[in-house]
C-alpha atoms as a PDB file:
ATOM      1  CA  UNK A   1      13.699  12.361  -4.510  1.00  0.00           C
ATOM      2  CA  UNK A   2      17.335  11.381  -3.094  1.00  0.00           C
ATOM      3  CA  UNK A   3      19.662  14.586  -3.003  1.00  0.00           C
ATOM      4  CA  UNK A   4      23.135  13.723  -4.233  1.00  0.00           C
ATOM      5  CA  UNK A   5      24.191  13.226  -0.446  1.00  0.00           C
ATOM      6  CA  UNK A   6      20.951  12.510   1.813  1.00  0.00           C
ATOM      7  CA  UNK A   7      17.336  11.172   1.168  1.00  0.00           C
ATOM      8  CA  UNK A   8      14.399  13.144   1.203  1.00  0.00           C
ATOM      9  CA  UNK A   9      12.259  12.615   3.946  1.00  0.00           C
ATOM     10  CA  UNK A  10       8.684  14.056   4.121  1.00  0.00           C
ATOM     11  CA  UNK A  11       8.146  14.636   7.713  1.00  0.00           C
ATOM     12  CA  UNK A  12       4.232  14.899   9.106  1.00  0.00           C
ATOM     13  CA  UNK A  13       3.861  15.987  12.845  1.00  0.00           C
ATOM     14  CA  UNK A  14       1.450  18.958  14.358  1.00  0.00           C
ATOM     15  CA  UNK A  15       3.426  19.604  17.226  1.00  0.00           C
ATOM     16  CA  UNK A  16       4.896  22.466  16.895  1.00  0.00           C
ATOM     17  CA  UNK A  17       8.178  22.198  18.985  1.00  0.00           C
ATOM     18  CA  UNK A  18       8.459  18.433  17.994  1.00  0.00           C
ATOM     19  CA  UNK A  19       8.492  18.774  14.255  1.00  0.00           C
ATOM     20  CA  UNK A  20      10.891  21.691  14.025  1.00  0.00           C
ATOM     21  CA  UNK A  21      13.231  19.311  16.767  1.00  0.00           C
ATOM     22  CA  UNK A  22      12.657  15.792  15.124  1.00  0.00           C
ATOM     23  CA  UNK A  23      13.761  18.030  11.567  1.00  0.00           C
ATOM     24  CA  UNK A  24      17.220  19.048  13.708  1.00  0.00           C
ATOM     25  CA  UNK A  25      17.939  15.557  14.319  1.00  0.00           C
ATOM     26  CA  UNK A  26      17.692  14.257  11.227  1.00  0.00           C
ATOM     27  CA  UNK A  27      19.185  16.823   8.997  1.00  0.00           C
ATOM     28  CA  UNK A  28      22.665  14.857   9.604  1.00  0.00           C
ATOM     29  CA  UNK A  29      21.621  12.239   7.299  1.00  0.00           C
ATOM     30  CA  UNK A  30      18.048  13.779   5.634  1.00  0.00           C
ATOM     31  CA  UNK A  31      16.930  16.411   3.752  1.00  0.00           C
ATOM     32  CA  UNK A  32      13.501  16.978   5.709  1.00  0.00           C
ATOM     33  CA  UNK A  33      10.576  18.617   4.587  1.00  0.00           C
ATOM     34  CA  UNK A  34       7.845  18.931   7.645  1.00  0.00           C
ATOM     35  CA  UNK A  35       3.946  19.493   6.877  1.00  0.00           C
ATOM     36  CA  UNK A  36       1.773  20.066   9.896  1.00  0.00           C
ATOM     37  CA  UNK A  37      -1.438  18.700   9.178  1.00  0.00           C
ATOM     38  CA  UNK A  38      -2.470  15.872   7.321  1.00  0.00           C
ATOM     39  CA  UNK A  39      -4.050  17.580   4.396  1.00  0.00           C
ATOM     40  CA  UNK A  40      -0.746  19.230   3.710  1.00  0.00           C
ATOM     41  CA  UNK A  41       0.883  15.798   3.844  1.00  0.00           C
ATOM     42  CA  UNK A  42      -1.351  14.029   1.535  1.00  0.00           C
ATOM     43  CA  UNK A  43      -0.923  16.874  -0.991  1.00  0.00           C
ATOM     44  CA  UNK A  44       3.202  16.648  -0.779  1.00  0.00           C
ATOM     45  CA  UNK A  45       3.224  13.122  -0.752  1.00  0.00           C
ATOM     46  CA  UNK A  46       0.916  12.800  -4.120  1.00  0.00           C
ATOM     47  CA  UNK A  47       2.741  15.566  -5.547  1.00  0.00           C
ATOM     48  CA  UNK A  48       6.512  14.858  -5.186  1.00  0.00           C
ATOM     49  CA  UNK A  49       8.790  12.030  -4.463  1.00  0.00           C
ATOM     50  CA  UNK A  50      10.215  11.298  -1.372  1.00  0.00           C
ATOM     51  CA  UNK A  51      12.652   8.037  -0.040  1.00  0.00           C
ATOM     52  CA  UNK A  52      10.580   7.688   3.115  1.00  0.00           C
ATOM     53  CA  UNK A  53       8.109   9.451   5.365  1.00  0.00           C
ATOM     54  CA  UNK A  54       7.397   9.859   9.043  1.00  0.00           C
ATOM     55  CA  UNK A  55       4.074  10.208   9.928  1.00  0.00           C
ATOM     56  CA  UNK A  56       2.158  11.326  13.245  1.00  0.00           C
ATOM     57  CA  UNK A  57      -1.306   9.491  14.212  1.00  0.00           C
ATOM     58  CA  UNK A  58      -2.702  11.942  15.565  1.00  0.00           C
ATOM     59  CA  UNK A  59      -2.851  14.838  12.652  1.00  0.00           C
ATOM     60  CA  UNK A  60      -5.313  17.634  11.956  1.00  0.00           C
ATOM     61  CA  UNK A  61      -7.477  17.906   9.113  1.00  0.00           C
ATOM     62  CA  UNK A  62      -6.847  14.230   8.525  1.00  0.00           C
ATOM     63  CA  UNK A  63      -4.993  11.970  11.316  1.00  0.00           C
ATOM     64  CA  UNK A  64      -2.265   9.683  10.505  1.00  0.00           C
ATOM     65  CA  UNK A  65      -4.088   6.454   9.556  1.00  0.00           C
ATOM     66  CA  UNK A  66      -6.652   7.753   7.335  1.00  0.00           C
ATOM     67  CA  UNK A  67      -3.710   9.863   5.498  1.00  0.00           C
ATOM     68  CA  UNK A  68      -1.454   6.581   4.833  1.00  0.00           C
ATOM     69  CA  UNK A  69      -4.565   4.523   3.907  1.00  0.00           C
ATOM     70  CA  UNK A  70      -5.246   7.423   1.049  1.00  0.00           C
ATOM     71  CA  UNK A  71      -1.518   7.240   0.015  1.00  0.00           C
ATOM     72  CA  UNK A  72      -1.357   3.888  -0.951  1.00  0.00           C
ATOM     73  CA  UNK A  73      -5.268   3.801  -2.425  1.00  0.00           C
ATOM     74  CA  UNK A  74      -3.388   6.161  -4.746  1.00  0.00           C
ATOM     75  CA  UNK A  75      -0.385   4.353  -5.599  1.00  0.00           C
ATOM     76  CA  UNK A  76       1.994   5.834  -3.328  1.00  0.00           C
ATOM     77  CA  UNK A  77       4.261   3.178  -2.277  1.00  0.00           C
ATOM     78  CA  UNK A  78       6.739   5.240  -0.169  1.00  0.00           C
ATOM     79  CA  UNK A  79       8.466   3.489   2.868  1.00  0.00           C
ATOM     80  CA  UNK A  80       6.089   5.000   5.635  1.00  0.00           C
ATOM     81  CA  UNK A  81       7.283   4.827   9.532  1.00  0.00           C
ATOM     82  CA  UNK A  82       4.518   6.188  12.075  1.00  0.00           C
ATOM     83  CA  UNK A  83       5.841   8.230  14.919  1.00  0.00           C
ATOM     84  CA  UNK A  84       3.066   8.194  17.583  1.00  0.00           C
ATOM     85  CA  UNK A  85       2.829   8.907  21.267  1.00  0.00           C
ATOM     86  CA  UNK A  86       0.051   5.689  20.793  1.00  0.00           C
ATOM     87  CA  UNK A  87       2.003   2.365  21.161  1.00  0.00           C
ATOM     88  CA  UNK A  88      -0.070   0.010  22.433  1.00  0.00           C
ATOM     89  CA  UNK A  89      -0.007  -3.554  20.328  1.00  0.00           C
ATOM     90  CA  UNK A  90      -3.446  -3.301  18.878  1.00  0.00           C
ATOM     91  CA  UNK A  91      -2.327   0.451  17.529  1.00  0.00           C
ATOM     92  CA  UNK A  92       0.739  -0.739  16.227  1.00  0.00           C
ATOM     93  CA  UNK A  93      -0.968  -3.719  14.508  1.00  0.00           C
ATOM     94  CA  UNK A  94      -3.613  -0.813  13.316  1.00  0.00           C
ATOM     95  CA  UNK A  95      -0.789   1.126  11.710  1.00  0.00           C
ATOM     96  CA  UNK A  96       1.290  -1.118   9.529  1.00  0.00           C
ATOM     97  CA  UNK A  97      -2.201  -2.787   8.784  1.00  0.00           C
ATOM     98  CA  UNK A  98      -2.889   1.007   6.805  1.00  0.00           C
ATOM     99  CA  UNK A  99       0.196   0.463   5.374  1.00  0.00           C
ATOM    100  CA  UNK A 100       2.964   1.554   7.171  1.00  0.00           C
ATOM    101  CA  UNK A 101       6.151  -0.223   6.843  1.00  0.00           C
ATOM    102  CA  UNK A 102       7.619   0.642  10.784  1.00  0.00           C
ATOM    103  CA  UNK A 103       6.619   2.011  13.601  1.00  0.00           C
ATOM    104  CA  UNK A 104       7.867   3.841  16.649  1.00  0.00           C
ATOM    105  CA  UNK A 105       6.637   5.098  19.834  1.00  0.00           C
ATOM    106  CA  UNK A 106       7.290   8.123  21.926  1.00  0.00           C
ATOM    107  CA  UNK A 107       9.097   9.130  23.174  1.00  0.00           C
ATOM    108  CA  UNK A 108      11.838   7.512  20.632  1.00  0.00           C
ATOM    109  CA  UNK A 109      15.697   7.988  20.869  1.00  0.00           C
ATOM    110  CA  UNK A 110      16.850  10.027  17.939  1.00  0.00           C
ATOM    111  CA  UNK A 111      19.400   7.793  17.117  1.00  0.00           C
ATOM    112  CA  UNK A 112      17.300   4.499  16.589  1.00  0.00           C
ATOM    113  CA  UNK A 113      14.629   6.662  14.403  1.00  0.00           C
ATOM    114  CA  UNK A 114      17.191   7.447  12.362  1.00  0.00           C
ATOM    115  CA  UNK A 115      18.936   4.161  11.734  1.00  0.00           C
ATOM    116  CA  UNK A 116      15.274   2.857  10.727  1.00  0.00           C
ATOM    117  CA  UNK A 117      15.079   5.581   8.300  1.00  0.00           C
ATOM    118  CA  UNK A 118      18.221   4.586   7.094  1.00  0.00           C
ATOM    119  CA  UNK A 119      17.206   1.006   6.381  1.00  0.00           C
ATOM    120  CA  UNK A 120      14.169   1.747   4.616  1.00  0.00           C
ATOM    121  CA  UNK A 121      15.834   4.432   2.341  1.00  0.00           C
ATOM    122  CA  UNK A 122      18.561   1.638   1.801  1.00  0.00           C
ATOM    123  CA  UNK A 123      16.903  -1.421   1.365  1.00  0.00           C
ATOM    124  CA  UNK A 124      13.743  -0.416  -0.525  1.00  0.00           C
ATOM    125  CA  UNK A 125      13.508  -0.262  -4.318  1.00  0.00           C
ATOM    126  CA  UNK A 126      10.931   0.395  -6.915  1.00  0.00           C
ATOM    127  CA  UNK A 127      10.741  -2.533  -8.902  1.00  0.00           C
ATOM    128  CA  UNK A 128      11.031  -1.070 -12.562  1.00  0.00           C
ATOM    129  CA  UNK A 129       8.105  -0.181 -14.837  1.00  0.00           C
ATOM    130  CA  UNK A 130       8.929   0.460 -18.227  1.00  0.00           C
ATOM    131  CA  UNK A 131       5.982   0.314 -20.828  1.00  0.00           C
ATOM    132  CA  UNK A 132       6.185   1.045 -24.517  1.00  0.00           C
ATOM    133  CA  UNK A 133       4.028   3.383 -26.522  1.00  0.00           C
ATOM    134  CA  UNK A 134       4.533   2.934 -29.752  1.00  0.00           C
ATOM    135  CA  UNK A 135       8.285   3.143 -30.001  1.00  0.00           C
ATOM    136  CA  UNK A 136       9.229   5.032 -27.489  1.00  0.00           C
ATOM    137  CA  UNK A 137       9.475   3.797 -23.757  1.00  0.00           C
ATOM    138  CA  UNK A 138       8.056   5.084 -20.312  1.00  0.00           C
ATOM    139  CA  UNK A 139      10.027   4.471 -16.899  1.00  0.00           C
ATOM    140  CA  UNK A 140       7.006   4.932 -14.645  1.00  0.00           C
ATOM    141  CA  UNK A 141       9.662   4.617 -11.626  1.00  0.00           C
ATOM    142  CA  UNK A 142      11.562   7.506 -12.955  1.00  0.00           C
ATOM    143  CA  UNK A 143       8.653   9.501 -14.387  1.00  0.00           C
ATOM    144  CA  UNK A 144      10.801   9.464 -17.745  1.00  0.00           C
ATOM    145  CA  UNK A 145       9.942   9.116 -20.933  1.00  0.00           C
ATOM    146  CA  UNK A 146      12.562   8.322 -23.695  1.00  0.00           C
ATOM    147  CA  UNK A 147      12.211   8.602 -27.776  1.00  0.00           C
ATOM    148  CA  UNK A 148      13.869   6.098 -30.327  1.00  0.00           C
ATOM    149  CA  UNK A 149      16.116   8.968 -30.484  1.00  0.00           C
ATOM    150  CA  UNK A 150      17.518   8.911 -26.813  1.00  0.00           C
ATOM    151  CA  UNK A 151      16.013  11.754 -25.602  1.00  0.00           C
ATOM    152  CA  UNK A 152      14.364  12.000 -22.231  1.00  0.00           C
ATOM    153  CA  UNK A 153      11.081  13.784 -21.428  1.00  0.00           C
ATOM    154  CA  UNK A 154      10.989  14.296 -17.281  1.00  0.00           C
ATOM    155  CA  UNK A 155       7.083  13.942 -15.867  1.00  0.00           C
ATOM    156  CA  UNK A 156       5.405  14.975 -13.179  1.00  0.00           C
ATOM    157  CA  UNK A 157       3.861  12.119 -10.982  1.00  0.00           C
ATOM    158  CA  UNK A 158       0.516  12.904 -11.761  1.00  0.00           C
ATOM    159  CA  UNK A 159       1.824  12.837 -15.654  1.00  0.00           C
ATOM    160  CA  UNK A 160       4.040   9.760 -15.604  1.00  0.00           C
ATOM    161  CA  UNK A 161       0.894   8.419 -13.695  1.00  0.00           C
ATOM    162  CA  UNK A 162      -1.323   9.232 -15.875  1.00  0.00           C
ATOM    163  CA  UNK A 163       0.586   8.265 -19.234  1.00  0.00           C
ATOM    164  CA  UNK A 164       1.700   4.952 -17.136  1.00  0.00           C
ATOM    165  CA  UNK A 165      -2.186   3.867 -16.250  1.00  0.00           C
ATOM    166  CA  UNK A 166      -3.175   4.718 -20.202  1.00  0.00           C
ATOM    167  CA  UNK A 167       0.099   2.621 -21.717  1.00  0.00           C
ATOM    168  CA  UNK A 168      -0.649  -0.401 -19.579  1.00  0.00           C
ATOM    169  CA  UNK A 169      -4.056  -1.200 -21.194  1.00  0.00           C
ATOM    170  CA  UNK A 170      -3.078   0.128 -24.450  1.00  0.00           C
ATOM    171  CA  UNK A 171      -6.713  -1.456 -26.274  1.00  0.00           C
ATOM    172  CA  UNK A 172      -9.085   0.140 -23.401  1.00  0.00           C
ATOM    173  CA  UNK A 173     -10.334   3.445 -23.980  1.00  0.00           C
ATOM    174  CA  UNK A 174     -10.511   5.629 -20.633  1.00  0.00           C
ATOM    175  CA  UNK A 175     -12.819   7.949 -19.948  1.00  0.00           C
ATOM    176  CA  UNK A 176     -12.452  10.884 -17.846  1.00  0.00           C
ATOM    177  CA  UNK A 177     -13.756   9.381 -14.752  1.00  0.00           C
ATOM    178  CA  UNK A 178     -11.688   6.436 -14.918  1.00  0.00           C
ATOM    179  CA  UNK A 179      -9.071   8.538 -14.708  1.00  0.00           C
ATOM    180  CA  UNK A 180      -9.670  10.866 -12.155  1.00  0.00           C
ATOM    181  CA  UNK A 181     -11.128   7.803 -10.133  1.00  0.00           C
ATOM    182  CA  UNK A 182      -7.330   6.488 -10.792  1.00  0.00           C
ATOM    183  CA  UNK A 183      -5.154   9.196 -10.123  1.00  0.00           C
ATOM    184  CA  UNK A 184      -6.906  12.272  -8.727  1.00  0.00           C
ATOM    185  CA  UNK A 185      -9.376  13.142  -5.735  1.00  0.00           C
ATOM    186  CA  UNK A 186     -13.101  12.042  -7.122  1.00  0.00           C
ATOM    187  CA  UNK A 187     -14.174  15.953  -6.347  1.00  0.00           C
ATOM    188  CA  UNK A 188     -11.913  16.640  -9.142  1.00  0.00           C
ATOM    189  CA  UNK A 189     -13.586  18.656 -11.955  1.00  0.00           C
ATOM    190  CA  UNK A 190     -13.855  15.576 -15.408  1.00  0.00           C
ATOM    191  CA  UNK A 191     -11.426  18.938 -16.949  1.00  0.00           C
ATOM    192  CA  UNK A 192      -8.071  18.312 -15.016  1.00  0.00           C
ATOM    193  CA  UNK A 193      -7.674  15.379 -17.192  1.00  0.00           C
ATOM    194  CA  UNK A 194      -8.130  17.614 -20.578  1.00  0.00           C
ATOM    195  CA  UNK A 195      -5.263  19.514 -18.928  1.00  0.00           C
ATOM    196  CA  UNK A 196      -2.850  16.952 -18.436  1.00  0.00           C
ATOM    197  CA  UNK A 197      -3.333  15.779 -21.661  1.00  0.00           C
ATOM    198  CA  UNK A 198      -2.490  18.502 -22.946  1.00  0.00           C
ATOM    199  CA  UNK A 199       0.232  18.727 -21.030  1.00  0.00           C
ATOM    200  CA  UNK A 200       1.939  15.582 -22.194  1.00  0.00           C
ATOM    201  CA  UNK A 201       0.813  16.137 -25.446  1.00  0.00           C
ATOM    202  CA  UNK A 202       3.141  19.291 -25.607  1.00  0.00           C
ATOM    203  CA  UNK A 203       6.166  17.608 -23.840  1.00  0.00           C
ATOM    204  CA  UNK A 204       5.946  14.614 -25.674  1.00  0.00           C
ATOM    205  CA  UNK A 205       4.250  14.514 -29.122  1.00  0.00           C
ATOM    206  CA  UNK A 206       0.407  15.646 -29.929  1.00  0.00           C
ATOM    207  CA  UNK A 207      -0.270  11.710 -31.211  1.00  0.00           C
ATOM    208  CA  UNK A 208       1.381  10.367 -27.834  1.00  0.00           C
ATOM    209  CA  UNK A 209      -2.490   9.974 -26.248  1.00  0.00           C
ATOM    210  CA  UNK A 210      -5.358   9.414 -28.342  1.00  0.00           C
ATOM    211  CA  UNK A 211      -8.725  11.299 -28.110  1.00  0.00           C
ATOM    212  CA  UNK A 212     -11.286   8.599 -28.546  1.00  0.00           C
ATOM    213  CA  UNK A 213     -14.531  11.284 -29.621  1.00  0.00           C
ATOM    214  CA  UNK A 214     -17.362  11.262 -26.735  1.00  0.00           C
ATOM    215  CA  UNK A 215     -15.605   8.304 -25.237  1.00  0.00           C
ATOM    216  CA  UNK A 216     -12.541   9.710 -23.722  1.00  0.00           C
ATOM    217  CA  UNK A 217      -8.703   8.805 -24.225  1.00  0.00           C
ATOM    218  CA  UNK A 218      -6.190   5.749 -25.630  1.00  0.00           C
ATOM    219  CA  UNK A 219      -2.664   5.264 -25.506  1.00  0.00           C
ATOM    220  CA  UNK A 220      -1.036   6.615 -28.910  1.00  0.00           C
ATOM    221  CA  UNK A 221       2.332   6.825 -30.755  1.00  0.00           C
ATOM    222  CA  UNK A 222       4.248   9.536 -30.585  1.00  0.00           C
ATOM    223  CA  UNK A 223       5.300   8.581 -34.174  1.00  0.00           C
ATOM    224  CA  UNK A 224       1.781   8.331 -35.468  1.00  0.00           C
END
């Protein structure tokens, strides 16, 4: 989510003087937010937008690799740049194979890990997603929805993903594991998906996603 005069940069590093000082640096140009473990990470990154992140290898809870491998499994397709104290060839090759879009060594000049921020925040875009239900349109990049009317209903990723993977197979029927198998962690409880229906249901319209009885849920109209 780009601030009206910096990106947004979700920062990921366990070292405790290093995050706070690689934050410093880059709050010239950034608006930084730092997480300190990799569980932490995953959660912010599902859970809000960001132009780019910085990621440590070697993380708690979950270490750098295994937390950009479970960000794009999920969709996330945020420019990622790994900041690692590990920069042998083979490890670099390991890293953008996960996913990663750059990667830097330690120790790094400040200055040249901030002009690579800079040109993935600048040259990346989302290529646009816009599906219809029923009359109204959903921009998936924008997690907006907007009636024949020309009002605009604001999502939540995990709503404007959810209403984005039901509108682009608009015949299937879902059921609740497909869904959580989608867009959620598989220990997820079948009922999150209830809730987020329920959710968009309210924002939107209450005919806007179908319940298909003992099957699970369809694409609607919010004009049915």
């Amino acid at each position: 989510m780009t601030t009206a005069e910096r990106p947004s940069i979700l920062l990921i590093e366990d070292d405790a003087a290093l995050g706070p000082l690689i934050s410093e640096l880059l709050e010239q140009d950034f608006s930084v937010r730092l997480a300190v473990n990799g569980r932490d990470g995953l959660h912010l990154g599902l859970t809000q937008s960001w132009d780019a992140m910085v990621i440590d290898r070697g993380l708690p809870v979950m270490d750098g690799i295994s937390l950009i491998e479970a960000l794009r499994a999920k969709g996330i397709a945020t420019p990622i740049l790994i900041l690692t104290a590990l920069g042998a060839t083979d490890e670099k090759v390991r890293g953008l194979d996960a996913g990663a879009n750059d990667y830097m060594s330690k120790p790094f000049d400040a200055m040249e890990l901030a002009a690579r921020l800079r040109a993935l925040t600048r040259t990346y875009e989302l290529p646009p997603r816009t599906l219809g239900i029923g009359d109204w349109e959903l921009d998936a990049g924008a997690r907006a929805v907007r009636s024949v009317y020309g009002d605009v209903v604001t999502l939540t990723p995990k709503e404007a993903g959810l209403l984005e993977t039901l509108a682009s197979e608009p015949e299937r029927v879902f059921t609740r594991e497909d869904l959580i198998n989608a867009l959620f962690n598989p220990t997820d409880q079948p009922g999150v998906i209830d809730t987020y229906v329920h959710h968009l249901r309210r924002k939107i319209s209450k005919t806007a996603i179908r319940t298909v009885h003992g099957l699970g849920y369809q694409i609607g109209n919010p004009h049915d």
